[in-house]
Protein backbone atom coordinates (compact mmCIF):
# COMPACT_ATOMS: atom_id res chain seq x y z
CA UNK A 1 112.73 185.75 65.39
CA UNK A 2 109.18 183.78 66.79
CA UNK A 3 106.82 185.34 68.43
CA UNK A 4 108.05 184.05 72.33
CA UNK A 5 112.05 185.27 71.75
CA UNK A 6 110.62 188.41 70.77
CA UNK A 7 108.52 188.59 73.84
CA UNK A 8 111.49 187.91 76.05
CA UNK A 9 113.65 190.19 74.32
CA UNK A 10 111.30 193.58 74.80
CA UNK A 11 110.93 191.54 78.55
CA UNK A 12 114.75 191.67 79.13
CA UNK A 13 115.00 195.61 77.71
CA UNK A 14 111.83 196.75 79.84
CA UNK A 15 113.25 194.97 82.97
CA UNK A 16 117.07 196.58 82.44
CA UNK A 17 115.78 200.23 81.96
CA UNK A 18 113.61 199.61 85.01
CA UNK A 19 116.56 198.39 87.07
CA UNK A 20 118.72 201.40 85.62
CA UNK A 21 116.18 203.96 86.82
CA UNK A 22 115.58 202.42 90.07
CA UNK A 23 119.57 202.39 90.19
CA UNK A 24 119.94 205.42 89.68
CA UNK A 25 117.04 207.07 91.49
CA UNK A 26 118.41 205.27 94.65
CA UNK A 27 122.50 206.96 93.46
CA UNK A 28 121.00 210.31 92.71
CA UNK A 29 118.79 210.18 96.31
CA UNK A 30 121.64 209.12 98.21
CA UNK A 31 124.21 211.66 96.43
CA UNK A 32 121.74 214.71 96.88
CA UNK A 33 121.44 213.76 100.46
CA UNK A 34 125.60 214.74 101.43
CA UNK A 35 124.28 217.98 99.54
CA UNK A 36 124.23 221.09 101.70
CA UNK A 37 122.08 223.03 98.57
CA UNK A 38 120.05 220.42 98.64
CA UNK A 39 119.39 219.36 101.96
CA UNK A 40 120.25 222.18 104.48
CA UNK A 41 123.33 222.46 106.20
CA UNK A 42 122.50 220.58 109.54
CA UNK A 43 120.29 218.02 107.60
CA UNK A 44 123.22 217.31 104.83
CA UNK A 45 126.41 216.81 107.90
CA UNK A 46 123.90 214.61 109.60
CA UNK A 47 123.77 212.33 106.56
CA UNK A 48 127.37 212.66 105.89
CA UNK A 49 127.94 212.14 109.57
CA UNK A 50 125.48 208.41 109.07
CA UNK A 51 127.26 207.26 105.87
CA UNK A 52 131.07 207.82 107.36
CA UNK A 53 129.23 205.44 110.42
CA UNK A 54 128.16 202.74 108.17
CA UNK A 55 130.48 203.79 105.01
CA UNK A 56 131.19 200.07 104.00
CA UNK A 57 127.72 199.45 103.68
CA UNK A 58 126.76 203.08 101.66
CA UNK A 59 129.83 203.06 100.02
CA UNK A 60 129.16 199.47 98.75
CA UNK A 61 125.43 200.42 97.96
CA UNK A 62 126.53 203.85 96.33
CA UNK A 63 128.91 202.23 93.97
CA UNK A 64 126.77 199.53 92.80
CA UNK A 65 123.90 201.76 92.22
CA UNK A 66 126.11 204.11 89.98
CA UNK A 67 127.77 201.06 87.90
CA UNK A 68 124.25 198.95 87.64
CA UNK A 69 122.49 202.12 85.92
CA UNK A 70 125.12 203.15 84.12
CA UNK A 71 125.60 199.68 82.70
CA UNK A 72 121.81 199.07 81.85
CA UNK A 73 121.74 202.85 80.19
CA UNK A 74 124.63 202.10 78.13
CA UNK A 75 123.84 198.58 77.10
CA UNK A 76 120.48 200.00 75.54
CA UNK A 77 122.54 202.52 73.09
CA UNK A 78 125.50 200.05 72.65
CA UNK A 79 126.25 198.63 69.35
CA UNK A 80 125.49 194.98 68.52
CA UNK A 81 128.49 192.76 69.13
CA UNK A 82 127.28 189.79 70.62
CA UNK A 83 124.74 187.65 68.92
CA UNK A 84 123.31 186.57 71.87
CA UNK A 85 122.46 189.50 74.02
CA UNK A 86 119.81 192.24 73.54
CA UNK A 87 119.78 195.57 71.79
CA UNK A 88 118.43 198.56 70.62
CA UNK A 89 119.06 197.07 66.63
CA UNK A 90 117.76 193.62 67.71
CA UNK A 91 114.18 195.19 68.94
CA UNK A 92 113.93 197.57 65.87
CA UNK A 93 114.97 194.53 63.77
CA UNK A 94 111.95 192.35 65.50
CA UNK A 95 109.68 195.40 64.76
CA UNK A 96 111.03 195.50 61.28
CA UNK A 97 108.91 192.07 60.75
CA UNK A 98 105.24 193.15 61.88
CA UNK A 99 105.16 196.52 59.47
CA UNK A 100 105.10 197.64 56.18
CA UNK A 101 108.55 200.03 54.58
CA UNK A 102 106.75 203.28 54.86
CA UNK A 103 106.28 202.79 58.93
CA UNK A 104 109.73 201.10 59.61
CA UNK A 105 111.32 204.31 57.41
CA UNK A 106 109.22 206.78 59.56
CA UNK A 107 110.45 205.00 63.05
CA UNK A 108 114.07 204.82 62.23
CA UNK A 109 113.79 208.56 61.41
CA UNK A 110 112.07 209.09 64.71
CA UNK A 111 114.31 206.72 66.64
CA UNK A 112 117.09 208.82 65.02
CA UNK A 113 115.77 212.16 66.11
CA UNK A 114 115.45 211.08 70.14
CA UNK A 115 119.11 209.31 69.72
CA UNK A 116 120.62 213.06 67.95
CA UNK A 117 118.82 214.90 70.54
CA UNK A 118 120.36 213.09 73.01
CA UNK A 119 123.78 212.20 71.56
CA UNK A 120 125.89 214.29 73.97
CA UNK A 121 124.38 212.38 76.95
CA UNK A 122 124.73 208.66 75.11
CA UNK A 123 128.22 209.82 74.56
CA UNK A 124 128.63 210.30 77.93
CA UNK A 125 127.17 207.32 79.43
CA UNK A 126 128.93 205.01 77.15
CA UNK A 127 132.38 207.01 77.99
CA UNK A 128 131.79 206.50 81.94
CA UNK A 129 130.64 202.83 80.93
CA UNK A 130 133.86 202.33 78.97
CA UNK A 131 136.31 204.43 82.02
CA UNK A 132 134.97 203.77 85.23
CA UNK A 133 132.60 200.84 84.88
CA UNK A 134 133.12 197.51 82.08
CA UNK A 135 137.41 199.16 82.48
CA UNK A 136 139.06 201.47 85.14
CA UNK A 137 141.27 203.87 83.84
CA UNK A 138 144.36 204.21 85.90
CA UNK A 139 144.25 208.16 85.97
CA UNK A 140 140.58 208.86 86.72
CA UNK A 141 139.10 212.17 84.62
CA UNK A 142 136.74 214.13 86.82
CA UNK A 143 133.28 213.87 85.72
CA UNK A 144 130.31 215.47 86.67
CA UNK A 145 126.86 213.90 86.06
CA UNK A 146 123.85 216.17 85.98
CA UNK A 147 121.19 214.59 87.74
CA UNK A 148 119.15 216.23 84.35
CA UNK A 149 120.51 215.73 81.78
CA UNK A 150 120.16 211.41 82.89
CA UNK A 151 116.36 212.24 84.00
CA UNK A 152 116.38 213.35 80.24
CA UNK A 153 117.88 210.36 78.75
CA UNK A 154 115.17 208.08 80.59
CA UNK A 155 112.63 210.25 78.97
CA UNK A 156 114.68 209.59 75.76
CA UNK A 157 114.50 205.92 76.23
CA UNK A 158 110.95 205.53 77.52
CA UNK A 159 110.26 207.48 74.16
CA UNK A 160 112.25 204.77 71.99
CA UNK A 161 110.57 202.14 74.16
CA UNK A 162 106.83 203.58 73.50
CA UNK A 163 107.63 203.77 69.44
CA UNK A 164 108.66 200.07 69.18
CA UNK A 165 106.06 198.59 71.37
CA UNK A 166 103.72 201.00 69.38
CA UNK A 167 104.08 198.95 66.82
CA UNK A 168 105.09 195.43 68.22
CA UNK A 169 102.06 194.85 70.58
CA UNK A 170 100.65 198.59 71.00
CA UNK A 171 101.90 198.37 74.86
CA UNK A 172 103.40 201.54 76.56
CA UNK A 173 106.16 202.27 79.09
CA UNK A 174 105.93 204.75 81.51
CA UNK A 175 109.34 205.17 83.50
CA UNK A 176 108.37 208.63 85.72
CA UNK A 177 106.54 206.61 88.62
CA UNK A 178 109.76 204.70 89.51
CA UNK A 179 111.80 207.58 91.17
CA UNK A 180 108.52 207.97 93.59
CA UNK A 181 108.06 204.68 94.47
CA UNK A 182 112.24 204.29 95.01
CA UNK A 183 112.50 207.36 97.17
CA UNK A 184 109.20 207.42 99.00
């Protein structure tokens, strides 16, 4: 892979986390809002009270928030199928190039390590990916998403993210700012 395809594919992955973050910052926000333990009682029926007003609009923005980041999340941790789209492989492959055996067996290993930690929760996103978003199961499973447990993933990306640009172009990406700046 040259030098400019490589570019645009760590472009492409930075720009899809960021979306999924901001995606779900803004589905989190808006869910934790209709929340009476996490708003008050009065505060929480109020909101309720101005999303059944404009429901097609919240209800539109509410479901494409939830199916954008949990699209982008999955995508990352999906398994290579199309030649033509990006990946977790394709980056590490591009990284592969620029260093010697020793380093690329030490940041599969580490790679490894943040994907184990966080297998449960890539299982997960790829299962809501697979039943409610890319398909729609006709009986629809109840299931709950813990706002931290995805907070966690992000960290868990950011963490892949900061190993391979370590070594592609010593760059670093820093997700935690984005939740602040989408619900300021």
């Amino acid at each position: 892979m040259d030098d400019k395809k490589a570019k645009k594919l760590f472009e492409i992955t930075t720009n899809r986390m960021f979306t999924a973050i901001e995606s779900f910052c803004i589905w989190k926000k808006m869910s934790m809002m209709m929340n009476i333990n996490e708003e008050g009682k009065d505060k929480a029926e109020r909101n309720v009270e101005i999303f059944r007003k404009y429901w097609d609009f919240f209800s539109t923005v509410q479901n494409s928030t939830y199916k954008s980041f949990v699209t982008d999340l999955s995508i990352f941790f999906d398994s290579e199928k199309y030649e033509d789209t990006f990946s977790l492989q394709k980056l590490i492959r591009e990284v592969k190039e620029k260093i010697t055996d020793i380093e690329y067996n030490k940041l599969i290993e580490e790679i490894d390590d943040i994907k184990t930690k966080h297998g449960v929760k890539i299982a997960f996103i790829l299962e809501l990916r697979n039943a409610e978003v890319s398909h729609q199961e006709i009986e629809r499973k109840r299931r709950l998403i813990v706002f931290k447990e995805i907070d966690e993933l992000f960290v868990g990306v950011q963490e892949i993210l900061n190993l391979l640009s370590k070594y592609y172009d010593r760059s670093f990406t820093i997700l935690d700012h984005i939740e602040r700046n989408v619900t300021s």
